[in-house]
C-alpha atoms as a PDB file:
ATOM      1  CA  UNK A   1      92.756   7.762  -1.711  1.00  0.00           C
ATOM      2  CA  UNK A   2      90.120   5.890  -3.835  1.00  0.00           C
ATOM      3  CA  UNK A   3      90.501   5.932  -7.672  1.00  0.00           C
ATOM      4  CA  UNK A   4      88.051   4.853  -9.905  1.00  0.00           C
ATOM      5  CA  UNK A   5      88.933   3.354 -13.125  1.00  0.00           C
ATOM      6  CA  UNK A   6      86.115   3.157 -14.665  1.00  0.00           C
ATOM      7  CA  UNK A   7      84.546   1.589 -17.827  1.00  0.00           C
ATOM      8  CA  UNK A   8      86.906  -0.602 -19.609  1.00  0.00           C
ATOM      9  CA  UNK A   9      86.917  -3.040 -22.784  1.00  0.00           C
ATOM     10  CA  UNK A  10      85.375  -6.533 -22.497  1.00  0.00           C
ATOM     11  CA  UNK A  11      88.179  -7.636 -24.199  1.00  0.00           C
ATOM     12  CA  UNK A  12      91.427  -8.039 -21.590  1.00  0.00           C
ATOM     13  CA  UNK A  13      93.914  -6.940 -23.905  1.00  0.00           C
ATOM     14  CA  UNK A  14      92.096  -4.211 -24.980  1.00  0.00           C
ATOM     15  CA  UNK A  15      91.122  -3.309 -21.168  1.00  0.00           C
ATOM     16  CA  UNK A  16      94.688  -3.507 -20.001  1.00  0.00           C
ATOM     17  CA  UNK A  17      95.777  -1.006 -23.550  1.00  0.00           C
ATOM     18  CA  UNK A  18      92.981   1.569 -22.388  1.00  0.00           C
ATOM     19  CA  UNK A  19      94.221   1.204 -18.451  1.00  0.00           C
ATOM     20  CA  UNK A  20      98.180   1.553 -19.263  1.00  0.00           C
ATOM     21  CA  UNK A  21      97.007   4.554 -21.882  1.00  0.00           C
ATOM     22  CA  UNK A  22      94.477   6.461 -19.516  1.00  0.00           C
ATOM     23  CA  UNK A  23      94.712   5.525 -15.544  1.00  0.00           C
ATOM     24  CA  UNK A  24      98.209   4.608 -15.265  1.00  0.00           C
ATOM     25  CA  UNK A  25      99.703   8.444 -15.820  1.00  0.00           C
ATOM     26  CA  UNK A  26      97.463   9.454 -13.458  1.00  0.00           C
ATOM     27  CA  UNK A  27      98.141   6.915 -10.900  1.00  0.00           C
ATOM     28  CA  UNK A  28     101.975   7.544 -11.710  1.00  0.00           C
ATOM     29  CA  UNK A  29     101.669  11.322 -10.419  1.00  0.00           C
ATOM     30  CA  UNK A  30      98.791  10.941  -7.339  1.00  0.00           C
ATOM     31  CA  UNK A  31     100.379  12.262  -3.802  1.00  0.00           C
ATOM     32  CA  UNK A  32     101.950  10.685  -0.670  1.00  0.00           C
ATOM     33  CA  UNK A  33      99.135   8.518  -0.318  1.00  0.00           C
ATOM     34  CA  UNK A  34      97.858   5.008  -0.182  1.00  0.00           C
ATOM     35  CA  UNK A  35      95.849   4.633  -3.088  1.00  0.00           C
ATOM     36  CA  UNK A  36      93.137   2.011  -3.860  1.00  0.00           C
ATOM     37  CA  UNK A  37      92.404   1.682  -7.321  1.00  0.00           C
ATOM     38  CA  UNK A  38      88.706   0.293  -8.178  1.00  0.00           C
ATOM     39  CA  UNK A  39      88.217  -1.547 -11.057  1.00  0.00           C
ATOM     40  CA  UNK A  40      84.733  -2.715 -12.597  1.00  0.00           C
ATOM     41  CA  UNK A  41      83.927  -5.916 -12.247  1.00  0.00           C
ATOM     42  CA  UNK A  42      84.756  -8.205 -14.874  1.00  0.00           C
ATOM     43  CA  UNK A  43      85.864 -12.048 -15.767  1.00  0.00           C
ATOM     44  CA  UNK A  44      88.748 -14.390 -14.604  1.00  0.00           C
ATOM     45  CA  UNK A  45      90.122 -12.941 -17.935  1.00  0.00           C
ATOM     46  CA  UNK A  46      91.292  -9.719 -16.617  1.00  0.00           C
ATOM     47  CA  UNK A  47      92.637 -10.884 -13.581  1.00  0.00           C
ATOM     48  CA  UNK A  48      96.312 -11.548 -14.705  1.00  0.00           C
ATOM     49  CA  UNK A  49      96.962  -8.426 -16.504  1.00  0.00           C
ATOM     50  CA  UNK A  50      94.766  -6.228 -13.124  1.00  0.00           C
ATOM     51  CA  UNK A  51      97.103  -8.176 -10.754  1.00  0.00           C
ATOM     52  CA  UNK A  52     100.714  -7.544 -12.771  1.00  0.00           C
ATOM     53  CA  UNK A  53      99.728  -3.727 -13.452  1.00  0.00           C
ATOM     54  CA  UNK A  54      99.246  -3.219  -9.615  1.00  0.00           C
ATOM     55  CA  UNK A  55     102.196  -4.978  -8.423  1.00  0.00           C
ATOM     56  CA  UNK A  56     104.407  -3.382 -10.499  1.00  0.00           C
ATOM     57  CA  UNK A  57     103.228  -0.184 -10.021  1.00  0.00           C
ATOM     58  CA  UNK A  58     103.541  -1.145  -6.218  1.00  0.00           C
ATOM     59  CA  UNK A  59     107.018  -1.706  -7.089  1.00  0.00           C
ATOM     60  CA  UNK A  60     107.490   1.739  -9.499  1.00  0.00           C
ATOM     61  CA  UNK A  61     106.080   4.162  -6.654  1.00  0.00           C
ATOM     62  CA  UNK A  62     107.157   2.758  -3.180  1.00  0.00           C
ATOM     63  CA  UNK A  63     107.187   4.048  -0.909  1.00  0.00           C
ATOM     64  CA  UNK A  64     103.734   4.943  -1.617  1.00  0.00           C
ATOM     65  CA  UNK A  65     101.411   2.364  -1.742  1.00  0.00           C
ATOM     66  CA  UNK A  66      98.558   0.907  -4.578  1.00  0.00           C
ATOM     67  CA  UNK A  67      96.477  -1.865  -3.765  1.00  0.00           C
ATOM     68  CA  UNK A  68      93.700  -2.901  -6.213  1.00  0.00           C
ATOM     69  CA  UNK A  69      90.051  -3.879  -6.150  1.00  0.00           C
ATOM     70  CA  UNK A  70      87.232  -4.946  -8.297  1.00  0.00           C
ATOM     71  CA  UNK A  71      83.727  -4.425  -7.304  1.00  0.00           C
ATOM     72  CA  UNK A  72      80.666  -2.867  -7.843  1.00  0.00           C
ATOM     73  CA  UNK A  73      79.012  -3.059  -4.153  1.00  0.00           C
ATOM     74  CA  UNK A  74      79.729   0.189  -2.378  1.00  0.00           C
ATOM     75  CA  UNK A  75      79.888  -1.265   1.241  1.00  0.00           C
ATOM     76  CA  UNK A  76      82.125  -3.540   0.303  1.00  0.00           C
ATOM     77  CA  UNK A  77      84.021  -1.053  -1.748  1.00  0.00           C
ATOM     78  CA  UNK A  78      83.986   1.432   1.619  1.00  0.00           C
ATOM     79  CA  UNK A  79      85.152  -1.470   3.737  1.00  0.00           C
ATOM     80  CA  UNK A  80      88.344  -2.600   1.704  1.00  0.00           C
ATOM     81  CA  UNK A  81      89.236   1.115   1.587  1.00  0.00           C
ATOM     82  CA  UNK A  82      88.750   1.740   4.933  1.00  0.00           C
ATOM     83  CA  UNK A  83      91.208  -1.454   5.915  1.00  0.00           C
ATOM     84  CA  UNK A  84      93.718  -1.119   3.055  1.00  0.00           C
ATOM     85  CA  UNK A  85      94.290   2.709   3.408  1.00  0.00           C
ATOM     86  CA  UNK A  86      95.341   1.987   7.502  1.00  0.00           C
ATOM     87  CA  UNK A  87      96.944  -1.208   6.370  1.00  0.00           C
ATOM     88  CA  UNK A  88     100.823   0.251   6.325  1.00  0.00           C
ATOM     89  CA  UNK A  89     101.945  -3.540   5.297  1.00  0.00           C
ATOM     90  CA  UNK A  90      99.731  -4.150   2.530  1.00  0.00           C
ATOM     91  CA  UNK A  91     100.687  -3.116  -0.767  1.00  0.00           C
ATOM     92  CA  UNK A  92     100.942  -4.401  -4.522  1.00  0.00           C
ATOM     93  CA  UNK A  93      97.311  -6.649  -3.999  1.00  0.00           C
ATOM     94  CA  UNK A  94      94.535  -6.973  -6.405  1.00  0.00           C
ATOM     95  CA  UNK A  95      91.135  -8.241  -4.451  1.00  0.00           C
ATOM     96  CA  UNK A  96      88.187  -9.049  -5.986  1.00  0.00           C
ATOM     97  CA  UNK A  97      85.474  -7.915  -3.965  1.00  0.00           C
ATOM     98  CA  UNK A  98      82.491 -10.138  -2.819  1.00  0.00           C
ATOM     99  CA  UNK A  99      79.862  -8.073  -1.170  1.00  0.00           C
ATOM    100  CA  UNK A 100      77.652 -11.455  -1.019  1.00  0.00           C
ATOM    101  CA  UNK A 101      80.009 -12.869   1.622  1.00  0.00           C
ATOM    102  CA  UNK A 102      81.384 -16.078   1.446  1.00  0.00           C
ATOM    103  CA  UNK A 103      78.215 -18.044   1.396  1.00  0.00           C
ATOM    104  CA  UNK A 104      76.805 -20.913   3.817  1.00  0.00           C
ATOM    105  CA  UNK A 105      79.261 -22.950   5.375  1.00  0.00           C
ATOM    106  CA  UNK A 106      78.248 -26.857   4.679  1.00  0.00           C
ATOM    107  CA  UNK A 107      79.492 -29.185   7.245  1.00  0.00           C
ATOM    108  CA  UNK A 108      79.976 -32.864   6.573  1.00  0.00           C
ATOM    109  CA  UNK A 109      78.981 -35.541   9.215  1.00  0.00           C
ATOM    110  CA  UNK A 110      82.202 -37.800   9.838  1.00  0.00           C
END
């Protein structure tokens, strides 16, 4: 089940106040299902505090599992669901999304 967060504060503190306030309840109480939670994209700043609230949630509702991932490219988006909702190991994981790819490859000569 994909969740959306939404819009959130530039500022991480205030981000992860508005997320434990106003997506976390509703996470809390979703069904028997895996759940991917999409968050905007947003700096190395909100990382930490994206990360802990997902693995402790993972924690809270197992079972059930909550991965996260931050985005804004709807293939990509699609894709992770599509793997981490049939992905029956995977839980508690916060993935930045890179719908770019990983870039050239640059080999060095030896």
């Amino acid at each position: 089940m994909l969740v959306r967060v939404g819009v959130l504060p530039d500022d991480a503190l205030d981000a992860a106040s508005a997320f434990h306030f106003d997506v976390l309840p509703r996470l809390r109480a979703m069904p028997d299902a895996a759940i991917v939670c999409v968050f905007p994209p947003s700096g190395h700043g909100h990382a930490d505090w994206r990360r802990a609230a997902i693995q402790s949630l993972a924690r809270e509702i197992a079972p059930r599992r909550i991965n996260g991932i931050a985005g804004d490219d709807e293939a990509a988006i699609a894709a992770a669901e599509a793997y981490l909702t049939t992905a029956d190991g995977v839980t508690g994981q916060y993935l930045p999304l890179d719908g770019e790819g990983a870039g050239k490859v640059i080999h060095s000569a030896s």
